[in-house]
PDB file of N, CA and C in Angstrom:
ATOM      1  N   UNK A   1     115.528  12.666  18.613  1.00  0.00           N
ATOM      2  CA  UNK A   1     115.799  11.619  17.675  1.00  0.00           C
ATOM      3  C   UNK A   1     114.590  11.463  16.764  1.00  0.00           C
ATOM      4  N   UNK A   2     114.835  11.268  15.477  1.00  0.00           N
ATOM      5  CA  UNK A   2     113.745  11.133  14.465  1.00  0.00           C
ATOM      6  C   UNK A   2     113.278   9.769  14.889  1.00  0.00           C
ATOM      7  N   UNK A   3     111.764   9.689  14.816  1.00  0.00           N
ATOM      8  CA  UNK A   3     110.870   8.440  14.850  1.00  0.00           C
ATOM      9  C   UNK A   3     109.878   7.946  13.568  1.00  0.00           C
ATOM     10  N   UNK A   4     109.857   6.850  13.303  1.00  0.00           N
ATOM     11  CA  UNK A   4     109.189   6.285  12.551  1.00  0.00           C
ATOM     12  C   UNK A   4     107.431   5.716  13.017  1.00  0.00           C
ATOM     13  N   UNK A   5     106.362   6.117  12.345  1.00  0.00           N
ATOM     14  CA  UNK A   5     105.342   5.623  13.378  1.00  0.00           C
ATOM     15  C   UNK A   5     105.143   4.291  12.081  1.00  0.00           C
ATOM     16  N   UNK A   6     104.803   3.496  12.255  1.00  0.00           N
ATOM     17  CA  UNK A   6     104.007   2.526  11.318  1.00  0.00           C
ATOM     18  C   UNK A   6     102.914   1.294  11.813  1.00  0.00           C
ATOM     19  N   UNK A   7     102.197   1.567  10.882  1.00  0.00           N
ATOM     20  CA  UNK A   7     101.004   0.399  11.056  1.00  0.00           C
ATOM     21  C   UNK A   7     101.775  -1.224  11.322  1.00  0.00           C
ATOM     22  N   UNK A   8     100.627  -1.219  12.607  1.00  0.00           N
ATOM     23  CA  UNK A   8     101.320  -2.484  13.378  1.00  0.00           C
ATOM     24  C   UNK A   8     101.018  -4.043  12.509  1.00  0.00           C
ATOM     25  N   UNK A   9     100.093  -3.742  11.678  1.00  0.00           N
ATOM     26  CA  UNK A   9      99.873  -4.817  10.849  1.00  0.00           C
ATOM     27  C   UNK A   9     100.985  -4.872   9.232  1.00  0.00           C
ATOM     28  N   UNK A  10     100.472  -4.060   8.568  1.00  0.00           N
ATOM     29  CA  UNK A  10     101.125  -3.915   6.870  1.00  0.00           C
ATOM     30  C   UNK A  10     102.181  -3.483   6.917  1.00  0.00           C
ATOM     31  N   UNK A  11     102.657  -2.665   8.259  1.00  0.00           N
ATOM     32  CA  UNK A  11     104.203  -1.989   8.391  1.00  0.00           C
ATOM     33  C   UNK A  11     104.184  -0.895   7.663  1.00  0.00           C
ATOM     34  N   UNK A  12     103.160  -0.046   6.802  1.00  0.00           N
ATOM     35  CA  UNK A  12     102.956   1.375   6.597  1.00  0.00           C
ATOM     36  C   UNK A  12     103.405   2.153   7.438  1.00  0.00           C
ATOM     37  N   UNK A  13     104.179   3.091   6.394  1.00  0.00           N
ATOM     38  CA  UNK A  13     105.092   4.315   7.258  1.00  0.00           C
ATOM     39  C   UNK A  13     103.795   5.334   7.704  1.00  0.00           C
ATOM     40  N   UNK A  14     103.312   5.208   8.296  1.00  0.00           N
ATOM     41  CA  UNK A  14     102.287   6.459   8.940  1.00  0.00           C
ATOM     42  C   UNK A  14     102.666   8.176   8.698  1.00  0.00           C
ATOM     43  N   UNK A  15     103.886   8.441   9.454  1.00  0.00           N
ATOM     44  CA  UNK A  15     104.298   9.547  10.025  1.00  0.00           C
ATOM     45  C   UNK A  15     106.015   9.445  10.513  1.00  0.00           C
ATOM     46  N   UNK A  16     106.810  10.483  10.626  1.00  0.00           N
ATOM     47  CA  UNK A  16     107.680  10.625  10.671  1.00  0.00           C
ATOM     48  C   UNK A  16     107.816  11.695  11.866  1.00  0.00           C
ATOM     49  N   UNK A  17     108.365  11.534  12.772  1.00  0.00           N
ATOM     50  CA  UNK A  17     107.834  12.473  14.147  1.00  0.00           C
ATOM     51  C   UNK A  17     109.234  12.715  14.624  1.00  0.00           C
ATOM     52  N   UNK A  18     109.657  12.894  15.782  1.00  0.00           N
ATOM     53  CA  UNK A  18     111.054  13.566  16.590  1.00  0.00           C
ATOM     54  C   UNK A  18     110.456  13.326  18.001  1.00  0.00           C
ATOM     55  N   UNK A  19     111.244  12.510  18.902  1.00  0.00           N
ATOM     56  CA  UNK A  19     111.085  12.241  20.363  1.00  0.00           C
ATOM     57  C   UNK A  19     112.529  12.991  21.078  1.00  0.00           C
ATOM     58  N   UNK A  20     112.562  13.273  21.959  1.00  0.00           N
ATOM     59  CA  UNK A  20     113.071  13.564  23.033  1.00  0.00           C
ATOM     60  C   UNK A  20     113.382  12.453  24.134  1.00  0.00           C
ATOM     61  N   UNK A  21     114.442  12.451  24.820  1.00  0.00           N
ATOM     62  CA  UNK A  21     114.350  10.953  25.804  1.00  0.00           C
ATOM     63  C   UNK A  21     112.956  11.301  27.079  1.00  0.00           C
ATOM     64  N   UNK A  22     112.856  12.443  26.969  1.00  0.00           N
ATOM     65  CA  UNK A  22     111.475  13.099  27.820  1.00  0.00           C
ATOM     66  C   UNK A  22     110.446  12.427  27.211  1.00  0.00           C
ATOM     67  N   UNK A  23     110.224  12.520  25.741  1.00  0.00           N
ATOM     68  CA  UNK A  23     108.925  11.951  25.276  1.00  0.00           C
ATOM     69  C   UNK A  23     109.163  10.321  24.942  1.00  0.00           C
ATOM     70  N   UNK A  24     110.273   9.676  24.781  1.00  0.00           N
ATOM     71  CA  UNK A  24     110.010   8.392  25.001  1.00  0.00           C
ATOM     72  C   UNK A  24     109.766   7.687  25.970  1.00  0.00           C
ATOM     73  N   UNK A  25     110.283   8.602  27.235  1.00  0.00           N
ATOM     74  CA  UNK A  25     109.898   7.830  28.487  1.00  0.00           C
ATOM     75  C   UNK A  25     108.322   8.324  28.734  1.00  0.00           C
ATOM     76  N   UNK A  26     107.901   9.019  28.109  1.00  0.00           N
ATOM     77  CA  UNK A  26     106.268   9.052  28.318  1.00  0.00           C
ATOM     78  C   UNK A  26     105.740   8.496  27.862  1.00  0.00           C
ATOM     79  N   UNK A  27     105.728   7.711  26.654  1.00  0.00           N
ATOM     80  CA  UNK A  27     105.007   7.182  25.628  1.00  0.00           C
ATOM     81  C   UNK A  27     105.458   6.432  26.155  1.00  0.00           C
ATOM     82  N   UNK A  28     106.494   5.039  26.646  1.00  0.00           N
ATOM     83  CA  UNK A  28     106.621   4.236  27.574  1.00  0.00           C
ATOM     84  C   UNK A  28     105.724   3.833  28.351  1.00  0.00           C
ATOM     85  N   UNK A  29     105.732   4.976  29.474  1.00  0.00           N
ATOM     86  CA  UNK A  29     104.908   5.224  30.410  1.00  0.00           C
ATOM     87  C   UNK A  29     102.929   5.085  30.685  1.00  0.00           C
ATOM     88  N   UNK A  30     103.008   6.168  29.536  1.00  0.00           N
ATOM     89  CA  UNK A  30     101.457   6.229  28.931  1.00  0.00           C
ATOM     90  C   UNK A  30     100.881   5.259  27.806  1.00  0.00           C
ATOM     91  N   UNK A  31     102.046   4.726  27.382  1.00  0.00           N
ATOM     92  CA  UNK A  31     100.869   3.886  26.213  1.00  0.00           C
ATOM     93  C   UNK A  31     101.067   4.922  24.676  1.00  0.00           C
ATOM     94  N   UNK A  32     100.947   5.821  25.103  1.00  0.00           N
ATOM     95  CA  UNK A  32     100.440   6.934  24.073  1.00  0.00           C
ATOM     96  C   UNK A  32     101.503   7.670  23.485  1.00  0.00           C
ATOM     97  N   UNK A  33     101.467   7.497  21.751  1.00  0.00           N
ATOM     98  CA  UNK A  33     102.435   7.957  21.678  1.00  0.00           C
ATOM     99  C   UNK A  33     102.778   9.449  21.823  1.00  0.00           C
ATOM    100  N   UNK A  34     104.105  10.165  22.214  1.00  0.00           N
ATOM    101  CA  UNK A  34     104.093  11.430  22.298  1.00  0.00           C
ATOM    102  C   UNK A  34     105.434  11.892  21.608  1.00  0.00           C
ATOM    103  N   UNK A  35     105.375  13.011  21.202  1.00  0.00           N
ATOM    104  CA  UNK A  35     106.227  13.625  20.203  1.00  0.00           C
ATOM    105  C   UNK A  35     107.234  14.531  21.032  1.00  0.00           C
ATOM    106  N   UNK A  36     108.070  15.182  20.336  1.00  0.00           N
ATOM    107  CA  UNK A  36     108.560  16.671  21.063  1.00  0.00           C
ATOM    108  C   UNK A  36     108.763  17.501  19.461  1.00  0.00           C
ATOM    109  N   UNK A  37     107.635  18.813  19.438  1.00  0.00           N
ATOM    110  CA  UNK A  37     107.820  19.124  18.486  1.00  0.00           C
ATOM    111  C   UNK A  37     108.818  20.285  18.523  1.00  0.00           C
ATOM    112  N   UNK A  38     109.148  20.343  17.658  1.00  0.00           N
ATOM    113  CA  UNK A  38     110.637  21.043  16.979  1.00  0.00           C
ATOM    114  C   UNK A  38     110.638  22.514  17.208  1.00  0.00           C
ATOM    115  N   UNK A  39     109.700  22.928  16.585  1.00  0.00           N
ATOM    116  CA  UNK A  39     109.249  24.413  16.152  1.00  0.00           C
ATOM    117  C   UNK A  39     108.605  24.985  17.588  1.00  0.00           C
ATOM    118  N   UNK A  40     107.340  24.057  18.327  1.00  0.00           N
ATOM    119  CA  UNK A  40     106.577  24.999  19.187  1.00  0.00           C
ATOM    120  C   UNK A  40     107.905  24.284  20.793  1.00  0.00           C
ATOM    121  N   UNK A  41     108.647  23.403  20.718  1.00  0.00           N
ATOM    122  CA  UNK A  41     109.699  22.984  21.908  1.00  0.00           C
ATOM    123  C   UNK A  41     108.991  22.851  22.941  1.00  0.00           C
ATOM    124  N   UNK A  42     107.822  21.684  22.502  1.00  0.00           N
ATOM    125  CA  UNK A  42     107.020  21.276  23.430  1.00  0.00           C
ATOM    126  C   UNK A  42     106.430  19.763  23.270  1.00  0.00           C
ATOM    127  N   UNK A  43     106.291  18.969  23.960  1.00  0.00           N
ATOM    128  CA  UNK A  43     105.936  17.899  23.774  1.00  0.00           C
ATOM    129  C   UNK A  43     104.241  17.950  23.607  1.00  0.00           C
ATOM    130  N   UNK A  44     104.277  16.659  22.925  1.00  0.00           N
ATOM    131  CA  UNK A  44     103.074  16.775  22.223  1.00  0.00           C
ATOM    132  C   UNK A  44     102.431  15.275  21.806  1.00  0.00           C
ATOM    133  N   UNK A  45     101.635  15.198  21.821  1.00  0.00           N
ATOM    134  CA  UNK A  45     100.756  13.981  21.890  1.00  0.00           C
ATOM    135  C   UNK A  45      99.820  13.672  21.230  1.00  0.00           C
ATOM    136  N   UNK A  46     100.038  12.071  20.249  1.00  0.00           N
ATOM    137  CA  UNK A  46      99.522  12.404  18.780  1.00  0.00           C
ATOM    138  C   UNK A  46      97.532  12.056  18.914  1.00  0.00           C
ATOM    139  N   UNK A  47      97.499  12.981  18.468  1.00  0.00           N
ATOM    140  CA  UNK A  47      95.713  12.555  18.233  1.00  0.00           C
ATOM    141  C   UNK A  47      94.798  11.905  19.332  1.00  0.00           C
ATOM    142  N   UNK A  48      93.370  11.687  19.712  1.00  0.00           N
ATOM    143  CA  UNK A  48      92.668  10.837  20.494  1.00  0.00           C
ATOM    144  C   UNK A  48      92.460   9.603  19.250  1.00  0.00           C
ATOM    145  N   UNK A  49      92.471  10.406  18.715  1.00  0.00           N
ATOM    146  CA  UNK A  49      91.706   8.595  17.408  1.00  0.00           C
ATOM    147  C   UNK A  49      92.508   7.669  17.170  1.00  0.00           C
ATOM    148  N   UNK A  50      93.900   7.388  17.683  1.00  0.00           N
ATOM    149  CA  UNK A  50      95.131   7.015  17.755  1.00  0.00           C
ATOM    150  C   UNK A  50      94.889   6.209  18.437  1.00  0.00           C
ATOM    151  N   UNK A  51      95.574   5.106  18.011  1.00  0.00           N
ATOM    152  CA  UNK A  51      95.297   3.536  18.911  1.00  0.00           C
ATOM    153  C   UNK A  51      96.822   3.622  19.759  1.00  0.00           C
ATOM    154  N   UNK A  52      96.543   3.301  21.108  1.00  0.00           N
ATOM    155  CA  UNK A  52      97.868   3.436  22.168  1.00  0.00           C
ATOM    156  C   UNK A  52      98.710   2.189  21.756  1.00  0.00           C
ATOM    157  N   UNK A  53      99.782   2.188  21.953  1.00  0.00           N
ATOM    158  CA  UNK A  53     100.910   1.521  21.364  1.00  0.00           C
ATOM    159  C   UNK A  53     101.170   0.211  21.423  1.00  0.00           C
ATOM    160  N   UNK A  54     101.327  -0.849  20.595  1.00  0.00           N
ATOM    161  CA  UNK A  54     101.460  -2.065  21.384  1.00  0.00           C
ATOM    162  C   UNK A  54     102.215  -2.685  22.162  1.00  0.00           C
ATOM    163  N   UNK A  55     101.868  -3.141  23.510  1.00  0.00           N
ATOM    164  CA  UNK A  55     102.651  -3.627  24.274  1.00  0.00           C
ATOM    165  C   UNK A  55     104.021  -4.419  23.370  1.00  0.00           C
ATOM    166  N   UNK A  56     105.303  -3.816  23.937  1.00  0.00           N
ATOM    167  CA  UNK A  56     106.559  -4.628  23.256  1.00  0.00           C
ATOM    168  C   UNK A  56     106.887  -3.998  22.144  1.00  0.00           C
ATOM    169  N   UNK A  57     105.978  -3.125  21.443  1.00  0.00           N
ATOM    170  CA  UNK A  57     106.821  -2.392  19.789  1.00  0.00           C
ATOM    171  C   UNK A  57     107.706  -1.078  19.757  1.00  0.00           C
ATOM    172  N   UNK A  58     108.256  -0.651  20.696  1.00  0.00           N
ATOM    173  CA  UNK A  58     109.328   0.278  20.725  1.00  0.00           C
ATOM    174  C   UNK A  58     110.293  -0.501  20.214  1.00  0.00           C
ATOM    175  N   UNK A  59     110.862  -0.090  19.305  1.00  0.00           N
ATOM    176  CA  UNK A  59     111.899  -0.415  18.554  1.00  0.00           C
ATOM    177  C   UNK A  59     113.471   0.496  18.717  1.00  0.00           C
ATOM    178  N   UNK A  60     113.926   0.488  19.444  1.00  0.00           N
ATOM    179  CA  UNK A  60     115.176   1.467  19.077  1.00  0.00           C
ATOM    180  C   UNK A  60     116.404   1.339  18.590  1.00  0.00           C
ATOM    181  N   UNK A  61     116.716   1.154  17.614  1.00  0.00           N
ATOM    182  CA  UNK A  61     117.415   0.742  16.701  1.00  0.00           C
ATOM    183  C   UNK A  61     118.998   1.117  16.719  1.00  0.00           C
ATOM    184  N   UNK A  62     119.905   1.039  17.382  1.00  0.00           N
ATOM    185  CA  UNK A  62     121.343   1.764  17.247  1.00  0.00           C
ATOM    186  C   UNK A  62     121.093   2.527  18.746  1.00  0.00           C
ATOM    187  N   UNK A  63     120.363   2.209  19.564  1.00  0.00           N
ATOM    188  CA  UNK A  63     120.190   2.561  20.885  1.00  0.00           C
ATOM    189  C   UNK A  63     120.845   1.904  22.060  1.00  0.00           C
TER     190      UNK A  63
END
């Protein structure tokens, strides 16, 4: 499923990413967000300089 990342303050679209129900239940899990990328069909995990997610902002929309 396509994901939206955005700044938790201004609501800036950051990035545009693709999860897997594998990688949402990790990023759940971990705090951290994680991807499943398309091309290498591997999950993947964005950056260290990346602030871990805020408690409560998974959004899933039509879920």
């Amino acid at each position: 499923m396509p994901v939206v990342v955005q700044h938790a303050v201004s609501g800036e679209v950051l990035m545009l990413g693709y999860m897997t129900p594998e990688a949402l239940d990790k990023t759940i899990e971990s705090g951290n967000v994680t991807f499943f990328s398309r091309t290498k069909q591997r999950l993947w995990t964005k950056g260290r300089n990346i602030r871990p997610l805020p408690e409560g902002s998974p959004h899933c929309a039509g879920l």
